[in-house]
N, C-alpha and C. Protein backbone atom coordinates (compact mmCIF):
# COMPACT_ATOMS: atom_id res chain seq x y z
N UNK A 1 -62.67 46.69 47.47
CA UNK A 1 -61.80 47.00 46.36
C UNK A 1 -62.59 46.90 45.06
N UNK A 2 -62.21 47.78 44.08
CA UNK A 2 -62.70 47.94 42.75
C UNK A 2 -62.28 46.67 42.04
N UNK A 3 -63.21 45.59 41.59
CA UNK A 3 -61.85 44.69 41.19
C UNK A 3 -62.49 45.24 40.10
N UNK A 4 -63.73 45.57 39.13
CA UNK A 4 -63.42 46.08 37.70
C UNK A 4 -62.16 46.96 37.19
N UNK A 5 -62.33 47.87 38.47
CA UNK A 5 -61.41 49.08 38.29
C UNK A 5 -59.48 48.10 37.73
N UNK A 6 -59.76 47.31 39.16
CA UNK A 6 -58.09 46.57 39.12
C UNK A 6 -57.90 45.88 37.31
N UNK A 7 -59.26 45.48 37.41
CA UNK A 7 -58.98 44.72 36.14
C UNK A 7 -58.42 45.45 34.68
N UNK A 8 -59.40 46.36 34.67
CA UNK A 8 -59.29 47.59 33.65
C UNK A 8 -58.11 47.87 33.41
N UNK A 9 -56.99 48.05 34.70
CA UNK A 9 -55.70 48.53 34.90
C UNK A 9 -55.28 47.71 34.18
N UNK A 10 -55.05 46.31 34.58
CA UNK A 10 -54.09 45.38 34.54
C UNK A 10 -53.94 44.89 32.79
N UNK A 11 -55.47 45.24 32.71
CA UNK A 11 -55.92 44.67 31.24
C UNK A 11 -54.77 46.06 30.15
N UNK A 12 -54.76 47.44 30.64
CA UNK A 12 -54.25 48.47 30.37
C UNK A 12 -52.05 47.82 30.49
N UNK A 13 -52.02 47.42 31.38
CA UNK A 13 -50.67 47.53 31.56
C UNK A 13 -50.46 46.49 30.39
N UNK A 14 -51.20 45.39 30.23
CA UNK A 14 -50.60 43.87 29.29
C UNK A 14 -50.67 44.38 28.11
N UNK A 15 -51.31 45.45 27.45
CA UNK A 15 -51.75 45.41 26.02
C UNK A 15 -50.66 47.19 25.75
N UNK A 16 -50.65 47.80 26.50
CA UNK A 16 -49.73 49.06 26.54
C UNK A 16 -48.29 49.18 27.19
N UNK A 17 -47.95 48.19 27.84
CA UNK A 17 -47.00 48.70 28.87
C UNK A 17 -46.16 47.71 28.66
N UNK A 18 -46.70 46.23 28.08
CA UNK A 18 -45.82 44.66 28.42
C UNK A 18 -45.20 44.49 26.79
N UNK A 19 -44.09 43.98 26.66
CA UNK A 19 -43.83 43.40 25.71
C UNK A 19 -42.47 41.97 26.28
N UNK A 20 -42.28 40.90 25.83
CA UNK A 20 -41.30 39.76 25.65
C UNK A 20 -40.65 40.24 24.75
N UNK A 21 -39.35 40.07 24.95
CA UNK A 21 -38.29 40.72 24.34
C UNK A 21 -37.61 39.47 23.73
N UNK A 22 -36.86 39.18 22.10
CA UNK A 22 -36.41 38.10 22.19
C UNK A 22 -35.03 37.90 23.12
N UNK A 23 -33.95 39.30 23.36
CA UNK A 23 -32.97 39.18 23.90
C UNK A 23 -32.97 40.19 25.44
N UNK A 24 -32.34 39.54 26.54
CA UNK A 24 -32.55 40.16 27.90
C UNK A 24 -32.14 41.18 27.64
N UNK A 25 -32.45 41.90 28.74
CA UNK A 25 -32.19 43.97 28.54
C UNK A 25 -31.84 43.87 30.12
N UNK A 26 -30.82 44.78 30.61
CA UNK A 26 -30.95 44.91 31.98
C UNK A 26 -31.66 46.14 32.06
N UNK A 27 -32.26 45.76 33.29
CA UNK A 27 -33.30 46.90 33.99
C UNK A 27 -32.17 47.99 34.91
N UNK A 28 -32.63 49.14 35.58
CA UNK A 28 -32.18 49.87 36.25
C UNK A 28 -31.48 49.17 37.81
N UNK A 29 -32.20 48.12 38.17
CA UNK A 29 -31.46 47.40 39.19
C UNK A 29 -30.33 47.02 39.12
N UNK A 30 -29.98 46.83 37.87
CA UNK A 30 -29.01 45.97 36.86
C UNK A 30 -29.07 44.03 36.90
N UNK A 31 -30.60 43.94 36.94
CA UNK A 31 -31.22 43.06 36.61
C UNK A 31 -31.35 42.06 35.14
N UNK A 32 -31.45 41.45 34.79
CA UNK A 32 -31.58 41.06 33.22
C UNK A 32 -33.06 40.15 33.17
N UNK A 33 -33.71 40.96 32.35
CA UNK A 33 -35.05 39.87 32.03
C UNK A 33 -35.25 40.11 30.39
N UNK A 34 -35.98 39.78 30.36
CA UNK A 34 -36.83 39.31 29.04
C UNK A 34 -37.99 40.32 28.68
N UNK A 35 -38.93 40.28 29.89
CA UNK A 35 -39.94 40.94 29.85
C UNK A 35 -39.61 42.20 30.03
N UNK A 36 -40.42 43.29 29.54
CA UNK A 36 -40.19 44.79 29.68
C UNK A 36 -41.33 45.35 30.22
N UNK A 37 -41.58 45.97 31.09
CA UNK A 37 -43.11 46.72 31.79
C UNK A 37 -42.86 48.03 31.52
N UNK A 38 -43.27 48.76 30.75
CA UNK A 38 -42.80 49.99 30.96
C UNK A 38 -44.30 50.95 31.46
N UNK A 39 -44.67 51.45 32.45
CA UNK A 39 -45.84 51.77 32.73
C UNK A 39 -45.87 53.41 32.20
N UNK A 40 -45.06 54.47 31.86
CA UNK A 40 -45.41 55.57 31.57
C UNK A 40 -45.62 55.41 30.33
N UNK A 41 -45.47 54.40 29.86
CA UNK A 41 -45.93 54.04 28.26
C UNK A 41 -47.80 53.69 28.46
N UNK A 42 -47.80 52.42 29.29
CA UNK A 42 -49.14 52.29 29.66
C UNK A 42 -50.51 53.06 29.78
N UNK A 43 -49.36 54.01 30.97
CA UNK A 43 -50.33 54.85 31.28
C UNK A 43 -50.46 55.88 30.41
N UNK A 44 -49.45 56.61 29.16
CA UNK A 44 -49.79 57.88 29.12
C UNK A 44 -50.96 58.66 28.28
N UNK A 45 -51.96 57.83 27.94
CA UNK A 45 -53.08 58.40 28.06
C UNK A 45 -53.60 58.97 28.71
N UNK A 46 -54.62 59.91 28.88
CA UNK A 46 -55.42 60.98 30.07
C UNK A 46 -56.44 59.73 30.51
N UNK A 47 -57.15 58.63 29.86
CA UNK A 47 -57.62 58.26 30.37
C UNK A 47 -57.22 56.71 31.13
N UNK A 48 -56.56 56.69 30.97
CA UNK A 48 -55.35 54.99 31.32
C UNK A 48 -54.94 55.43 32.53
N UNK A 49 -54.37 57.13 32.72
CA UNK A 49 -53.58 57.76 34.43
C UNK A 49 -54.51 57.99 34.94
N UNK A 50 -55.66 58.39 33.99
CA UNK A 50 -56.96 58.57 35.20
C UNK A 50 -57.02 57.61 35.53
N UNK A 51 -57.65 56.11 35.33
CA UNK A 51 -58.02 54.87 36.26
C UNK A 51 -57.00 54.51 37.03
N UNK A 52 -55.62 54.02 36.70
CA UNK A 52 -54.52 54.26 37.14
C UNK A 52 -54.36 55.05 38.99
N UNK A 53 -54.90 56.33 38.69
CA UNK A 53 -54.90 57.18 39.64
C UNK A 53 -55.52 56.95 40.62
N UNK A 54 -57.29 56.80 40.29
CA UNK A 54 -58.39 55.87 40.70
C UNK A 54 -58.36 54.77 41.73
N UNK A 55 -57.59 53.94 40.84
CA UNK A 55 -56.97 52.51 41.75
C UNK A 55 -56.36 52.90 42.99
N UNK A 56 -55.29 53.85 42.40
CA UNK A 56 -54.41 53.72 43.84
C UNK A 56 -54.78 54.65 44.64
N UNK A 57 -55.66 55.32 44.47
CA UNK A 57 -56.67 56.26 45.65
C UNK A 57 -56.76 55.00 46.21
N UNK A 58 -57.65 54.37 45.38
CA UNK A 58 -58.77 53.44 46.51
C UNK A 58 -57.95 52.43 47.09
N UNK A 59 -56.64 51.69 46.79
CA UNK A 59 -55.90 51.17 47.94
C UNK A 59 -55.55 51.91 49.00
N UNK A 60 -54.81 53.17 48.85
CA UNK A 60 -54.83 53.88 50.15
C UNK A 60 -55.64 54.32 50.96
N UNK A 61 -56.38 54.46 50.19
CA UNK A 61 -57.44 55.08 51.08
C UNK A 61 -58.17 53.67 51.92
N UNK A 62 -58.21 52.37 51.01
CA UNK A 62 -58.79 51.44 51.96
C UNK A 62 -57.92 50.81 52.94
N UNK A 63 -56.44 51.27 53.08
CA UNK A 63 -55.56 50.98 54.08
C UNK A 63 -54.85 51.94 54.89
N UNK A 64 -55.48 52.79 54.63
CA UNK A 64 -55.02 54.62 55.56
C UNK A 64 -56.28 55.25 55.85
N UNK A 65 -57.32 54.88 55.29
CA UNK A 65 -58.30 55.80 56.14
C UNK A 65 -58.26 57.13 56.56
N UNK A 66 -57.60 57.86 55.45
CA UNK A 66 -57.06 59.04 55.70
C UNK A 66 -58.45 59.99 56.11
N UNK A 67 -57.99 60.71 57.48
CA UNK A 67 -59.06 61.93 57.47
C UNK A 67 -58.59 63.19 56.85
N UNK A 68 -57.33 63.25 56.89
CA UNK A 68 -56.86 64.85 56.32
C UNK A 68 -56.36 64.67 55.30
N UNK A 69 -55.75 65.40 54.63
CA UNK A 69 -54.74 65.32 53.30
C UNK A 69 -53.68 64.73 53.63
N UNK A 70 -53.46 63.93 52.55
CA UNK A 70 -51.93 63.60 52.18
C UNK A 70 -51.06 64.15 51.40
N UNK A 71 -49.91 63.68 51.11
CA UNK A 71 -48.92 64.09 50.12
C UNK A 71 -47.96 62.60 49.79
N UNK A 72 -48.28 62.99 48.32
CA UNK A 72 -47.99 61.60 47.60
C UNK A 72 -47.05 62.15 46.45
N UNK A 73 -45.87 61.08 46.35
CA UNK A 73 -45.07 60.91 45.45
C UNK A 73 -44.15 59.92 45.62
N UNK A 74 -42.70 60.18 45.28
CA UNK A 74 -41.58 59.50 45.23
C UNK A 74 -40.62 59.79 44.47
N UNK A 75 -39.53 58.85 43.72
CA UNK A 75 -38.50 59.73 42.87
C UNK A 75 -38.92 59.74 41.05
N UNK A 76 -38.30 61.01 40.83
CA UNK A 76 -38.57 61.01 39.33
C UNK A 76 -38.54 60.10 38.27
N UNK A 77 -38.61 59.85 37.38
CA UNK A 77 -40.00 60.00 36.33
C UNK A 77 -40.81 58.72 36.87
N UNK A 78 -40.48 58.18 37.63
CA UNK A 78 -41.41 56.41 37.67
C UNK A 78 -42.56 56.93 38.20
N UNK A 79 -42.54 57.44 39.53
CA UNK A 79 -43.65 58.02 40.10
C UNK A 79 -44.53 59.76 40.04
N UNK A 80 -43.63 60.00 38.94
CA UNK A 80 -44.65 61.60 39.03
C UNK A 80 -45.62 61.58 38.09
N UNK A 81 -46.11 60.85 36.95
CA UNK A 81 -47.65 61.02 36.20
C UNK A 81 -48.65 59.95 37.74
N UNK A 82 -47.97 59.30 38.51
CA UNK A 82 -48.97 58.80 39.07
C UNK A 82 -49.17 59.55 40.15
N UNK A 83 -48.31 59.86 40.99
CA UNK A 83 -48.14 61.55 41.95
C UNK A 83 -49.44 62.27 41.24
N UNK A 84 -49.03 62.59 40.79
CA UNK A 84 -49.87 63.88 39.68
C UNK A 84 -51.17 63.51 39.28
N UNK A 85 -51.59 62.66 39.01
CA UNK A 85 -53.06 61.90 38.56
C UNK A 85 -53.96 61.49 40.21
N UNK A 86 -53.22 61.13 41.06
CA UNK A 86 -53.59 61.12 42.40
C UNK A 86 -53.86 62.24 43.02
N UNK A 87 -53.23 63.53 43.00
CA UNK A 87 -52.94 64.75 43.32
C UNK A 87 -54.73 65.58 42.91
N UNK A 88 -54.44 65.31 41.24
CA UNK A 88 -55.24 65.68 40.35
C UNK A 88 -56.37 65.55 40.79
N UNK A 89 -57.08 63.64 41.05
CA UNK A 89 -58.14 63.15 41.15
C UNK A 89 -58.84 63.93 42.55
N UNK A 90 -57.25 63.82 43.60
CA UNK A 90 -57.99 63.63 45.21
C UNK A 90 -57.87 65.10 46.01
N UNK A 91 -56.58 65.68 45.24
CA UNK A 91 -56.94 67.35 46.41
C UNK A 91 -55.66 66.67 46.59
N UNK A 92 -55.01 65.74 47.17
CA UNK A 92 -53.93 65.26 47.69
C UNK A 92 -52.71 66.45 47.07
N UNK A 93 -51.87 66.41 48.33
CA UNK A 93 -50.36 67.35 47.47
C UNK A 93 -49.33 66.02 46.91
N UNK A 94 -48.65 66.96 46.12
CA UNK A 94 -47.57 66.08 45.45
C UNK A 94 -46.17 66.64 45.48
N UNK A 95 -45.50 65.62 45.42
CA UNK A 95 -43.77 65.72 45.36
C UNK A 95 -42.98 64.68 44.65
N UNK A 96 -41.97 65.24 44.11
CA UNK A 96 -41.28 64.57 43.50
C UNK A 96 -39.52 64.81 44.09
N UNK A 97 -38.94 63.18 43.78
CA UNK A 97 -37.61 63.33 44.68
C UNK A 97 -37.15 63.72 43.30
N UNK A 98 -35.75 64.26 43.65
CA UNK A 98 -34.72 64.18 41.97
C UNK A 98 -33.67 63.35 42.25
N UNK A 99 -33.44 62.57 41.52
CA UNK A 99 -32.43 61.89 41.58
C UNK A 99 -30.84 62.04 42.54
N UNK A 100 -30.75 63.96 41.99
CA UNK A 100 -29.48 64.39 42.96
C UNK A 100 -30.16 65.65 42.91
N UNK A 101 -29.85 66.34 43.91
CA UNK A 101 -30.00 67.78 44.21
C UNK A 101 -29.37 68.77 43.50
N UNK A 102 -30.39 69.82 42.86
CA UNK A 102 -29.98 70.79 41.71
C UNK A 102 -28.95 71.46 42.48
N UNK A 103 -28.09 71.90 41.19
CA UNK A 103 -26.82 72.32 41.53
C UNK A 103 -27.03 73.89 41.32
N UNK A 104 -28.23 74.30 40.98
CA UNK A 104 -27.93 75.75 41.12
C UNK A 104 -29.64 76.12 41.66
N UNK A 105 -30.01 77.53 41.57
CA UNK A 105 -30.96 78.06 41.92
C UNK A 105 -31.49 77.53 43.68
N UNK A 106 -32.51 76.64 43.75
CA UNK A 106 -33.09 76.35 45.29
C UNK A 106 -31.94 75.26 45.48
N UNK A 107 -31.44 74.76 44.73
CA UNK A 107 -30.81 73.33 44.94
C UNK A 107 -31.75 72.32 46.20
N UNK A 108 -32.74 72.16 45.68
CA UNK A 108 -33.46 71.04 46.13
C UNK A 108 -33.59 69.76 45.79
N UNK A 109 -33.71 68.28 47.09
CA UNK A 109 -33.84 67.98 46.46
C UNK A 109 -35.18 67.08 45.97
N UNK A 110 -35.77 67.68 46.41
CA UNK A 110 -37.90 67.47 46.87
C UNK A 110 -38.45 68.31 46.30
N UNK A 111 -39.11 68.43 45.07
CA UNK A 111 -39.88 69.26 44.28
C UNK A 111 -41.20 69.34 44.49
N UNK A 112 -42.04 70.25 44.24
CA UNK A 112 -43.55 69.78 44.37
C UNK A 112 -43.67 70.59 45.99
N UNK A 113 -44.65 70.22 46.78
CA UNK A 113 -44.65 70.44 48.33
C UNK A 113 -43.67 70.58 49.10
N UNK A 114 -43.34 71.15 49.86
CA UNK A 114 -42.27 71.01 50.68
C UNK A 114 -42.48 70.12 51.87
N UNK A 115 -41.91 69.05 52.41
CA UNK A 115 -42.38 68.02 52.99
C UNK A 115 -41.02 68.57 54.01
N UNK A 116 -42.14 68.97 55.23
CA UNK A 116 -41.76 69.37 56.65
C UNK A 116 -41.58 68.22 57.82
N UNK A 117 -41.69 68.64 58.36
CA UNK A 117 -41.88 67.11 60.04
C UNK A 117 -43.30 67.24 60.42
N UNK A 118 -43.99 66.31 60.44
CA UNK A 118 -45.02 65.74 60.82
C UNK A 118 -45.65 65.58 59.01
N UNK A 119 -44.90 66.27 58.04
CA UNK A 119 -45.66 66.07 56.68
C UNK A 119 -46.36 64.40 56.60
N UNK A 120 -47.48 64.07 56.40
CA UNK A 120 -48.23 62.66 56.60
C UNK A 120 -47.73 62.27 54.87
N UNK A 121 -46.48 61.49 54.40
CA UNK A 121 -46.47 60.81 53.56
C UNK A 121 -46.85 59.57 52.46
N UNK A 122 -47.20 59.28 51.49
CA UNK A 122 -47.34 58.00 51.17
C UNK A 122 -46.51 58.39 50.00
N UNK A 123 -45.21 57.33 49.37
CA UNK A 123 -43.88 57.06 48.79
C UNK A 123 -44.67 55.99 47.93
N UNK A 124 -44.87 56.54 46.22
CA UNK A 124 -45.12 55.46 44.91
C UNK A 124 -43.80 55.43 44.27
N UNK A 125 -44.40 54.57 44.05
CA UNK A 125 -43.15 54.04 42.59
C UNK A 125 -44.25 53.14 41.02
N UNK A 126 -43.66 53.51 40.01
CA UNK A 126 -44.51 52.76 39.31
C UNK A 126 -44.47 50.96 38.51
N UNK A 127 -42.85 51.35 39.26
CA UNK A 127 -42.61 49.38 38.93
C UNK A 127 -41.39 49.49 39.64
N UNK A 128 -41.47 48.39 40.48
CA UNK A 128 -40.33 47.98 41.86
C UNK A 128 -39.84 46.26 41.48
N UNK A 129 -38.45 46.49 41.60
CA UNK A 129 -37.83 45.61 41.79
C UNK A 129 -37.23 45.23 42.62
N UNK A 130 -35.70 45.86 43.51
CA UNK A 130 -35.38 45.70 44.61
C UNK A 130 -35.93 46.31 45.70
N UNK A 131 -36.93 47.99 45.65
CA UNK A 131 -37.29 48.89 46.09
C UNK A 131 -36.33 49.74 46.50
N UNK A 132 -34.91 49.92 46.00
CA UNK A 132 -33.52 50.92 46.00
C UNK A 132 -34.57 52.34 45.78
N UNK A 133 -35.43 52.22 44.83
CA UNK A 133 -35.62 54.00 44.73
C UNK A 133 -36.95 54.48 45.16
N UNK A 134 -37.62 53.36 46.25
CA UNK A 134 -38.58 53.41 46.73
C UNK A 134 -38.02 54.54 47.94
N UNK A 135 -36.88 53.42 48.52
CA UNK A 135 -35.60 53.41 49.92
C UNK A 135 -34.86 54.79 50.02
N UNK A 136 -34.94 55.20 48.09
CA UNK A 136 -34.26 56.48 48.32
C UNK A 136 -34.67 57.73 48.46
N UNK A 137 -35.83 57.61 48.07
CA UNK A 137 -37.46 58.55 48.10
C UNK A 137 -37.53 58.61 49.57
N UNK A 138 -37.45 57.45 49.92
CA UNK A 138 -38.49 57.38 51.57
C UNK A 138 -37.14 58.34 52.61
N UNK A 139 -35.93 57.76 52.42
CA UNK A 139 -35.09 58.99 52.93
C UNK A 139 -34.81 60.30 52.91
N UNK A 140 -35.17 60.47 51.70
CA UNK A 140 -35.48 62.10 51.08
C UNK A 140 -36.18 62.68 52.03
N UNK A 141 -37.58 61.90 52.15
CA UNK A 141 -38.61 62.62 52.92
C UNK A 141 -38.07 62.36 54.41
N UNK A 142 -37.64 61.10 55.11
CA UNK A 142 -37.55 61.06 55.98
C UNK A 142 -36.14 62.16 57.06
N UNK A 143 -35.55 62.82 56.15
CA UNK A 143 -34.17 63.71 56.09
C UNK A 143 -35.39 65.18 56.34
N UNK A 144 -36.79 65.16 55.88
CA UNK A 144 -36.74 66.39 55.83
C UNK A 144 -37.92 66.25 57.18
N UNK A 145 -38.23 65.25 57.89
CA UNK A 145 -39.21 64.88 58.91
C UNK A 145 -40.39 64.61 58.27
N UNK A 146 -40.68 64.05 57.13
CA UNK A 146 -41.62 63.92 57.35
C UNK A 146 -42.49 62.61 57.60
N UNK A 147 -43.65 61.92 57.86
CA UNK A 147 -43.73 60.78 58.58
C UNK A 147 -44.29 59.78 57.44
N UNK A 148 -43.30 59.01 56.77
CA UNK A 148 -44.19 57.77 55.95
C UNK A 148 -45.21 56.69 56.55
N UNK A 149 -46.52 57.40 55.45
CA UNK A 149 -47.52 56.20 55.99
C UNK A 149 -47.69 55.01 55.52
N UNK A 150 -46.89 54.75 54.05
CA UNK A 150 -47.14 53.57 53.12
C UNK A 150 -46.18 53.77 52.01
N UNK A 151 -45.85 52.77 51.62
CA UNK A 151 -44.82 52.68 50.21
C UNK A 151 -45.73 51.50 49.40
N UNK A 152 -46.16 52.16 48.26
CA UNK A 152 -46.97 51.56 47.36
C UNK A 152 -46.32 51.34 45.81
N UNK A 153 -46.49 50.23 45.21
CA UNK A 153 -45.91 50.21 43.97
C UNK A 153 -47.15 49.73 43.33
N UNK A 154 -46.79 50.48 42.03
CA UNK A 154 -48.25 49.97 41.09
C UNK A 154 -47.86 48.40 40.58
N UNK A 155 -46.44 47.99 40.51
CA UNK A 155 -45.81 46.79 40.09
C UNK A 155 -44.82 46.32 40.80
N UNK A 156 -44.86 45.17 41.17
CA UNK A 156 -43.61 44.59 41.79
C UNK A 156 -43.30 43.49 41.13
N UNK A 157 -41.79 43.41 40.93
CA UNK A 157 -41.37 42.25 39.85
C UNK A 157 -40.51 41.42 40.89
N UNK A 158 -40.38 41.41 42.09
CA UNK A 158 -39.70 40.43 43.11
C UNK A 158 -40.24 40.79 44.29
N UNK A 159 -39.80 40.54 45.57
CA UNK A 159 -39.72 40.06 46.63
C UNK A 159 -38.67 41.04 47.11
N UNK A 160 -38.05 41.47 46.54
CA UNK A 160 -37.00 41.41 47.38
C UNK A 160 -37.26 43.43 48.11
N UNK A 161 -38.04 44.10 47.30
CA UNK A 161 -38.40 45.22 47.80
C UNK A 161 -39.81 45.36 49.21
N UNK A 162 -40.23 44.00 49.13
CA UNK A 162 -40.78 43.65 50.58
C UNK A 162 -40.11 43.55 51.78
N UNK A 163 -39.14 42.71 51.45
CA UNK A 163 -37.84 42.44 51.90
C UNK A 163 -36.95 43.53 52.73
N UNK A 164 -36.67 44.66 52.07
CA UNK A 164 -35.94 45.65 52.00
C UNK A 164 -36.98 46.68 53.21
N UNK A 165 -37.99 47.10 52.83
CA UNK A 165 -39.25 47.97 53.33
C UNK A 165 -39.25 47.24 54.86
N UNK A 166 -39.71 46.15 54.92
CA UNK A 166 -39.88 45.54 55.95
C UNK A 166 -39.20 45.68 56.96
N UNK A 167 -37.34 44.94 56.66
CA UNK A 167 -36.92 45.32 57.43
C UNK A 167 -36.49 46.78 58.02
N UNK A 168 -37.44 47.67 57.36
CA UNK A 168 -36.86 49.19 57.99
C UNK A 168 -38.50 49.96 58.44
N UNK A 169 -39.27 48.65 58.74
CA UNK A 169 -40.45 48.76 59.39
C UNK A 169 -40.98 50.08 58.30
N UNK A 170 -41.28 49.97 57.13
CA UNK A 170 -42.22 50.81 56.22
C UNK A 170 -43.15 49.51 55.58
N UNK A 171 -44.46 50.03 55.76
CA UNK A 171 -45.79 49.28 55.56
C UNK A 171 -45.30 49.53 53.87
N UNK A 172 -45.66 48.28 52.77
CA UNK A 172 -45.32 48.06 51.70
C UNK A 172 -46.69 47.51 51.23
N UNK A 173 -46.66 48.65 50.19
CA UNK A 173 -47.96 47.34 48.69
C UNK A 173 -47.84 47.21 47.58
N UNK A 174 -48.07 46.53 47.12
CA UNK A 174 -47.84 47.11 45.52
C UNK A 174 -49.40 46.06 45.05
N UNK A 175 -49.98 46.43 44.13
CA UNK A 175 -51.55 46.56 43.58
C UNK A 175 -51.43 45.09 42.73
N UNK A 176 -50.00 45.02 41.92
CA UNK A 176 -50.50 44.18 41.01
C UNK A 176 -48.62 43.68 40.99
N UNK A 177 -48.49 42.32 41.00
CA UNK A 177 -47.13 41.36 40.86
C UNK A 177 -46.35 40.66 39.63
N UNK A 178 -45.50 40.41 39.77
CA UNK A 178 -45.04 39.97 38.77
C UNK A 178 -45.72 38.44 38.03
N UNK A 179 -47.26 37.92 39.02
CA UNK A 179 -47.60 36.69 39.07
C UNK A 179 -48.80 37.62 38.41
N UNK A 180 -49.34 38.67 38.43
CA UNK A 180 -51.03 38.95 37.73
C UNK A 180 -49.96 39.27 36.27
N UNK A 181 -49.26 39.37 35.82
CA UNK A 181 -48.24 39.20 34.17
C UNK A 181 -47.82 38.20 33.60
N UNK A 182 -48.08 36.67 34.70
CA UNK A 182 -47.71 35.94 34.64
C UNK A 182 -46.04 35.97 33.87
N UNK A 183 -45.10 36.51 34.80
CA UNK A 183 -44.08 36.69 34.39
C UNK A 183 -42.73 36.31 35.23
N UNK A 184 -41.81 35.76 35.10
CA UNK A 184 -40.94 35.70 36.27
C UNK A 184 -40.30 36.94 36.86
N UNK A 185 -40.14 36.45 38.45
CA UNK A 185 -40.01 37.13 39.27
C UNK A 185 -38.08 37.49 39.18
N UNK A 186 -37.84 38.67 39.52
CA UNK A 186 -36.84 38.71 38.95
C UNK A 186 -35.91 39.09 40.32
């Protein structure tokens, strides 16, 4: 593993992405913290998604050993600049879930690649809490056959999306915790 590379990141997320809030905010889980991560803030430099991108090549790749192509994404906006920067870096295809399926034209609801049966998956997210929209991504694809190899989060702020993955036998990572922010786990 790159640990400069990891570091670079992490050093990127605390100074772009982190702020302490004086009053709690609920998160999308409907969570309440203090702390705020917002990573498309972090990242949205060209060169912050490039390393970003970088990183999470090199976890997958050092835990998939991929010989052929993949196809990488998950659901909208958390995971598509990192979809896309992965895509970008590696040849890899990309997809993005939508939240609900368009109501007019293809009405899809998997953008990007069309993810068939035997499609070889890996499902990002860019900050996980319960992993609900990791869970809802991974059904998307798994509705259309195709085979998840990994569910990766660039951030995890609990436990409880290990939790969740696990018991539905999907291999789970996430790069960096709510303990490298030194932040509570939520």
């Amino acid at each position: 593993m790159n640990e400069k590379l990891r570091n670079s990141v992490l050093t990127t997320i605390r100074s772009k992405g982190y702020e302490r809030r004086k009053e709690p905010f609920v998160l999308s889980s409907g969570k309440l913290s203090y702390d705020y991560v917002d990573l498309r803030k972090a990242f949205c430099s060209g060169n912050a998604l490039k390393q970003a991108g970088l990183l999470l090549i090199d976890y997958i790749v050092d835990i998939l050993h991929p010989q052929n192509s993949l196809t990488i994404g998950g659901m909208t906006m958390g995971a598509d600049p990192l979809a896309h920067a992965v895509s970008v870096i590696s040849g890899w295809n990309w997809f993005s879930v939508r939240k609900q399926e368009k109501s007019h034209g293809t009405q899809n609801l998997i953008e990007g690649t069309p993810i068939t049966k035997g499609t070889k998956v890996v499902v990002i997210e860019d900050t996980t809490t319960t992993g609900s929209s990791l869970f809802k991504a991974i059904s998307a694809v798994k509705a259309c056959g195709g085979e998840i190899l990994l569910a990766i989060s660039m951030l995890n702020r609990s436990t409880k999306a290990q939790e969740l993955l696990s018991k539905n036998d999907i291999k789970f990572l996430s790069i960096f915790t709510y303990e490298d922010l030194s932040i509570d786990p939520i």
